[in-house]
Protein backbone atom coordinates (compact mmCIF):
# COMPACT_ATOMS: atom_id res chain seq x y z
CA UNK A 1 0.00 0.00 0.00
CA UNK A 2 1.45 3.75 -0.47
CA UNK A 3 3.02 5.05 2.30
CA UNK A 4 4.74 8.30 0.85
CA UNK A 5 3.45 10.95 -0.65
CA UNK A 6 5.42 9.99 -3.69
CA UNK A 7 3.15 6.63 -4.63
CA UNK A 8 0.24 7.95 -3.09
CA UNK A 9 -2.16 7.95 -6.20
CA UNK A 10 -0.45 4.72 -7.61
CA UNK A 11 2.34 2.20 -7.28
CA UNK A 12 2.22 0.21 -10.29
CA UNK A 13 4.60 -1.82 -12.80
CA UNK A 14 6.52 -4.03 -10.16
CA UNK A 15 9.35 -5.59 -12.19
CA UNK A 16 10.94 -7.83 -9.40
CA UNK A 17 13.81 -9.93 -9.49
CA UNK A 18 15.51 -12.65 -7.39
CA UNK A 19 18.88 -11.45 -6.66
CA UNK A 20 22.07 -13.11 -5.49
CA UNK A 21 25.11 -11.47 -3.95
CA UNK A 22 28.74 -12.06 -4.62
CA UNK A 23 28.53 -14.57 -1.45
CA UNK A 24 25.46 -16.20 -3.97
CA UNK A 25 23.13 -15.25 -1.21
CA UNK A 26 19.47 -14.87 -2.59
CA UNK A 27 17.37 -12.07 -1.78
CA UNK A 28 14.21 -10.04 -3.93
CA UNK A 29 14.57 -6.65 -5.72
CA UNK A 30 12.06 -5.07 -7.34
CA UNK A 31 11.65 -1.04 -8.85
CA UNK A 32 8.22 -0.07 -9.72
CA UNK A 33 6.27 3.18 -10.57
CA UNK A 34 5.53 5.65 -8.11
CA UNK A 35 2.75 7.75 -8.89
CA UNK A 36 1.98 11.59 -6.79
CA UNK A 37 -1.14 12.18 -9.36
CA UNK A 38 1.14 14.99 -11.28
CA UNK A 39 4.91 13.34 -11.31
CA UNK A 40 6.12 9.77 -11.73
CA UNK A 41 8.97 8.81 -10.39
CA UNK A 42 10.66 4.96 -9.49
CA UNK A 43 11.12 3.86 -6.01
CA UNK A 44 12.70 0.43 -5.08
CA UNK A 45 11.70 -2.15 -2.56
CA UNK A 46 14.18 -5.07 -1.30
CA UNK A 47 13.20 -8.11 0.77
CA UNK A 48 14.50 -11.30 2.11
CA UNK A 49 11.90 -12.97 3.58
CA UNK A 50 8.70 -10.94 2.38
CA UNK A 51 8.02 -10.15 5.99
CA UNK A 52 9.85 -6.74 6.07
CA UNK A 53 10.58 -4.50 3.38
CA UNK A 54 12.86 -1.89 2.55
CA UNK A 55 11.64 0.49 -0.40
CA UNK A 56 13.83 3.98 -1.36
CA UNK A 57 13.27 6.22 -4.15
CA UNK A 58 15.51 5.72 -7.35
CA UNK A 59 17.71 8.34 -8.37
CA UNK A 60 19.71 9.52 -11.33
CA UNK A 61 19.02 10.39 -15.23
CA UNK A 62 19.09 6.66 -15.94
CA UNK A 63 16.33 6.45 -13.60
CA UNK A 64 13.76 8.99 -15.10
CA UNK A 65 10.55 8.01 -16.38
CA UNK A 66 9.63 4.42 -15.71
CA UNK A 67 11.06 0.98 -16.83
CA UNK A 68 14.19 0.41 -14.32
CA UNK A 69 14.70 -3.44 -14.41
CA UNK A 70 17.54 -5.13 -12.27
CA UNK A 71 19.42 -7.73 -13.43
CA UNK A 72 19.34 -11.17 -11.30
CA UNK A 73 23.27 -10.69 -9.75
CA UNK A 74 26.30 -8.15 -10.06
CA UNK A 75 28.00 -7.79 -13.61
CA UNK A 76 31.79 -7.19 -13.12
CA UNK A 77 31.32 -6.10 -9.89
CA UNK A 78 28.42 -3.53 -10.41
CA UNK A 79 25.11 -3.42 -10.76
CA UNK A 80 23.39 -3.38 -13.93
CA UNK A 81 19.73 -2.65 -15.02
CA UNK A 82 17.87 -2.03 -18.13
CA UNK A 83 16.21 1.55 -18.68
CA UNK A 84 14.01 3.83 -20.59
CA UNK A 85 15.52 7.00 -19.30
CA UNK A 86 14.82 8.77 -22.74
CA UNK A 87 10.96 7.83 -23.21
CA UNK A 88 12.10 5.58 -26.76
CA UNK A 89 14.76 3.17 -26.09
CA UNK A 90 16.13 0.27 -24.18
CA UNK A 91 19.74 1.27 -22.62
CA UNK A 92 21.26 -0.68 -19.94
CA UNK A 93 23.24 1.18 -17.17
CA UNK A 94 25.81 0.28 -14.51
CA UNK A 95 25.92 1.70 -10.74
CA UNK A 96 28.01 0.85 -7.19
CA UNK A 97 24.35 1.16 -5.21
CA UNK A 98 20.99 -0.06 -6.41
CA UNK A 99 19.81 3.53 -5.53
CA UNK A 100 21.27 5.73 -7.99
CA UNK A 101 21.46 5.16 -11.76
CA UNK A 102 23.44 8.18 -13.66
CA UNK A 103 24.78 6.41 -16.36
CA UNK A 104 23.50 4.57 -19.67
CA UNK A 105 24.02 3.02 -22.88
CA UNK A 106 21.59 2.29 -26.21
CA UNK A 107 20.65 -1.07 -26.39
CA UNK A 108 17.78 -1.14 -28.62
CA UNK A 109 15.99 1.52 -30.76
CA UNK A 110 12.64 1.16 -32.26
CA UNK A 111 13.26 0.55 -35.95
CA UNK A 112 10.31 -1.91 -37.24
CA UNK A 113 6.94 -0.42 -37.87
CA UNK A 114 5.63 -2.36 -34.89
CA UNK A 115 8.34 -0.69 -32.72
CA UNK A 116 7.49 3.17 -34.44
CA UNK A 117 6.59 4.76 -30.84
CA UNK A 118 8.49 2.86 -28.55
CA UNK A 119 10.54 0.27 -27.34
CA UNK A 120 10.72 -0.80 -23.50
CA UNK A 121 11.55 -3.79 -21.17
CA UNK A 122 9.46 -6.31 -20.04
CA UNK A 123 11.05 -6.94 -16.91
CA UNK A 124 14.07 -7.90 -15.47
CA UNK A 125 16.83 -10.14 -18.07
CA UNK A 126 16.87 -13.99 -17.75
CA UNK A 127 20.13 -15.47 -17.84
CA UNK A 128 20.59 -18.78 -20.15
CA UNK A 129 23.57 -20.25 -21.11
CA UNK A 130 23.74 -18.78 -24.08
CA UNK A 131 23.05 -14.79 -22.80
CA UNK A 132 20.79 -12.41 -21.62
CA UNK A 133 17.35 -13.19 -22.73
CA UNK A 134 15.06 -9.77 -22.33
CA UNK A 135 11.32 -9.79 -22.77
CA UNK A 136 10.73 -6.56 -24.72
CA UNK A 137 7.75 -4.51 -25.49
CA UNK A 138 6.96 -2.35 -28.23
CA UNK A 139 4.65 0.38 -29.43
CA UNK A 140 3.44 0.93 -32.82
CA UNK A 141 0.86 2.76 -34.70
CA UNK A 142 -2.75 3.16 -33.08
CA UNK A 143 -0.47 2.78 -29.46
CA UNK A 144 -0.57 -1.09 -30.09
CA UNK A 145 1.29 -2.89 -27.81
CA UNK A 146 3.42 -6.01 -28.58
CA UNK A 147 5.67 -8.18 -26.95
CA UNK A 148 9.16 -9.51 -28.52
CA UNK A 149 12.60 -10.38 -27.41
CA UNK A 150 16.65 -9.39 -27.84
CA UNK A 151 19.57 -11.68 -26.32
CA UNK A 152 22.47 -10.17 -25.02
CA UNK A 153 26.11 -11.49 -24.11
CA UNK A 154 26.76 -12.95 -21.04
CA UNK A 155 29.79 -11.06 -19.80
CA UNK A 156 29.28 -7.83 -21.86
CA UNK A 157 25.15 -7.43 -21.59
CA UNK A 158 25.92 -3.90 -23.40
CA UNK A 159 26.22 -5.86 -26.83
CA UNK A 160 23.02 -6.90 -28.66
CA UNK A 161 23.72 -10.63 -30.39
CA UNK A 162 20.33 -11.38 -31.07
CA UNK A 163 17.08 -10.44 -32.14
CA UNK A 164 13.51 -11.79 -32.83
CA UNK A 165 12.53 -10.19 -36.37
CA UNK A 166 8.63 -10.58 -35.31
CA UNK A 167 7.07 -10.38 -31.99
CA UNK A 168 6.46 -12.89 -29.54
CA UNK A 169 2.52 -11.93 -28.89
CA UNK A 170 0.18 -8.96 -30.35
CA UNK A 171 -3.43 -8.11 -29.12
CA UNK A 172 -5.72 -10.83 -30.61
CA UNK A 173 -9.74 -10.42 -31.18
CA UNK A 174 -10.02 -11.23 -27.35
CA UNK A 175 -7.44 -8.68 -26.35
CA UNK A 176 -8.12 -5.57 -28.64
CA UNK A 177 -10.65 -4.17 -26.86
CA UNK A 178 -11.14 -2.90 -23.13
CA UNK A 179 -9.99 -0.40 -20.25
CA UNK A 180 -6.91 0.59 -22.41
CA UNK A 181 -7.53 -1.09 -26.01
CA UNK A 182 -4.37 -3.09 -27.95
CA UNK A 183 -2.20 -3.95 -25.52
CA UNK A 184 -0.15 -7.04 -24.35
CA UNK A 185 2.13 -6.01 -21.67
CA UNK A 186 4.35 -8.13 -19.10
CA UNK A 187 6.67 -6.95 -16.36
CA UNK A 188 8.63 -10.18 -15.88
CA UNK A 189 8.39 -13.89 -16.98
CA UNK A 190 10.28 -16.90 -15.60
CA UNK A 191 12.56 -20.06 -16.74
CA UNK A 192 11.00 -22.86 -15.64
CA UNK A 193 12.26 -26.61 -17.06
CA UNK A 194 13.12 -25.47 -20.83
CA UNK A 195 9.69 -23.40 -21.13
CA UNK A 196 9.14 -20.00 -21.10
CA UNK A 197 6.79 -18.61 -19.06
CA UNK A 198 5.43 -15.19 -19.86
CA UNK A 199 2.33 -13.66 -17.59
CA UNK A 200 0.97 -10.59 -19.27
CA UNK A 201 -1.65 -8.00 -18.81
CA UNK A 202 -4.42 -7.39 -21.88
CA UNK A 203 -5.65 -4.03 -22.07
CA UNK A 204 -5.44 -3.18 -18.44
CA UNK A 205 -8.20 -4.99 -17.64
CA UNK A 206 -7.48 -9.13 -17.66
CA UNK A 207 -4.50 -11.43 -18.01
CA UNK A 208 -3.25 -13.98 -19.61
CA UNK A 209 -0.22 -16.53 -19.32
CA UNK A 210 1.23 -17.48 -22.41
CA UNK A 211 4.28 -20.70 -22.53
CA UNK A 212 6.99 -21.33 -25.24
CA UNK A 213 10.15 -23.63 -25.23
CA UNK A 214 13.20 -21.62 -24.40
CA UNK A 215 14.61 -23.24 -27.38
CA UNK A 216 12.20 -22.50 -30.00
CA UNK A 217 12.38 -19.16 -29.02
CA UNK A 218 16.24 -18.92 -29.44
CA UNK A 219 15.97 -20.76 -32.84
CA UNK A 220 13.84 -17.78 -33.92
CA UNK A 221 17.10 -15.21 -32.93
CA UNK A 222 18.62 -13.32 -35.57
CA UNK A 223 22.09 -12.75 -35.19
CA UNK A 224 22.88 -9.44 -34.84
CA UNK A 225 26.44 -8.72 -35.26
């Protein structure tokens, strides 16, 4: 529930992430959309147990807007999260604190008429042995939402070596109509036994849970070099 004036007309968009520290010791981040009813900012909250929390607001120019999504550990010795900072793109930025964000890097630019507004993340990366899979969303003409993916390199996540050249899911019959029409939209999905498992919100007003194998969907990649 909000508790600062900050979220107090909405906390929303809760991309959370199980995190493990150098010592490999698991705990739960997760940023999310803080909402005054004029400004929106990100704020933070971090748990171990789910019994007690500890939420902060998220600074920086990396962290303006909304989008922030942690990766699951520390990537050479910092952390690392995917951002929106500019409204358009995917970047991916690096900081010593999960708290402040003031530096970023273009991942992935809308360039397909499906992507023509926007591009965006769809929650925190999933690591496979193979890179960085991130669920990605997308905004094209008449604000329709879709839902795709790009891989990135293990030990340098700021290089793009894959693409999907079509999206993963777009607003059928069922979800083109409703509290906000054409829209698909996830803020995290999960590995679970070689399948994919993507839960996803349909136009505000239901969801859905759609499944693929891991491996088809890595088949479907397009290098990128």
């Amino acid at each position: 529930w909000p508790r600062s004036t900050a979220e107090w007309h909405g906390m929303e968009d809760l991309r959370l992430v199980k995190f493990f520290d150098t010592e490999n010791r698991a705990s739960y981040y997760g940023s999310y959309t803080a909402f005054d009813g004029v400004m929106v900012n990100q704020q933070m909250i971090h748990t171990v147990d789910f019994k007690t929390f500890n939420i902060f607001p998220v600074t920086g120019s990396s962290a303006q807007g909304k989008g922030l999504a942690l990766f699951p550990r520390l990537i050479n010795g910092k952390y690392a999260a995917l951002s929106r900072c500019d409204g358009e793109t995917n970047s991916i930025s690096f900081s010593d604190s999960p708290d402040r964000w003031n530096t970023n890097e273009e991942l992935h630019t809308p360039k397909r008429y499906w992507e023509l507004i926007q591009v965006g993340n769809c929650g925190s990366p999933i690591e496979t042995d193979v890179g960085w899979l991130v669920m990605t969303h997308s905004v094209g003409p008449m604000r329709t939402y879709t839902i795709g993916a790009i891989l990135l390199d293990l030990d340098d996540p700021c290089r793009v070596i894959g693409e999907l050249a079509t999206p993963l899911l777009v607003p059928e019959d069922d979800s083109r109509d409703g509290y906000v029409p054409n829209v698909v939209y996830s803020c995290g999905s999960a590995l679970q036994d070689g399948q994919l498992i993507i839960p996803f919100g349909r136009n505000d007003q239901s969801i859905g849970i759609a499944t693929i194998s891991l491996n088809e969907v890595m088949r479907n990649m397009t290098t990128v070099s």
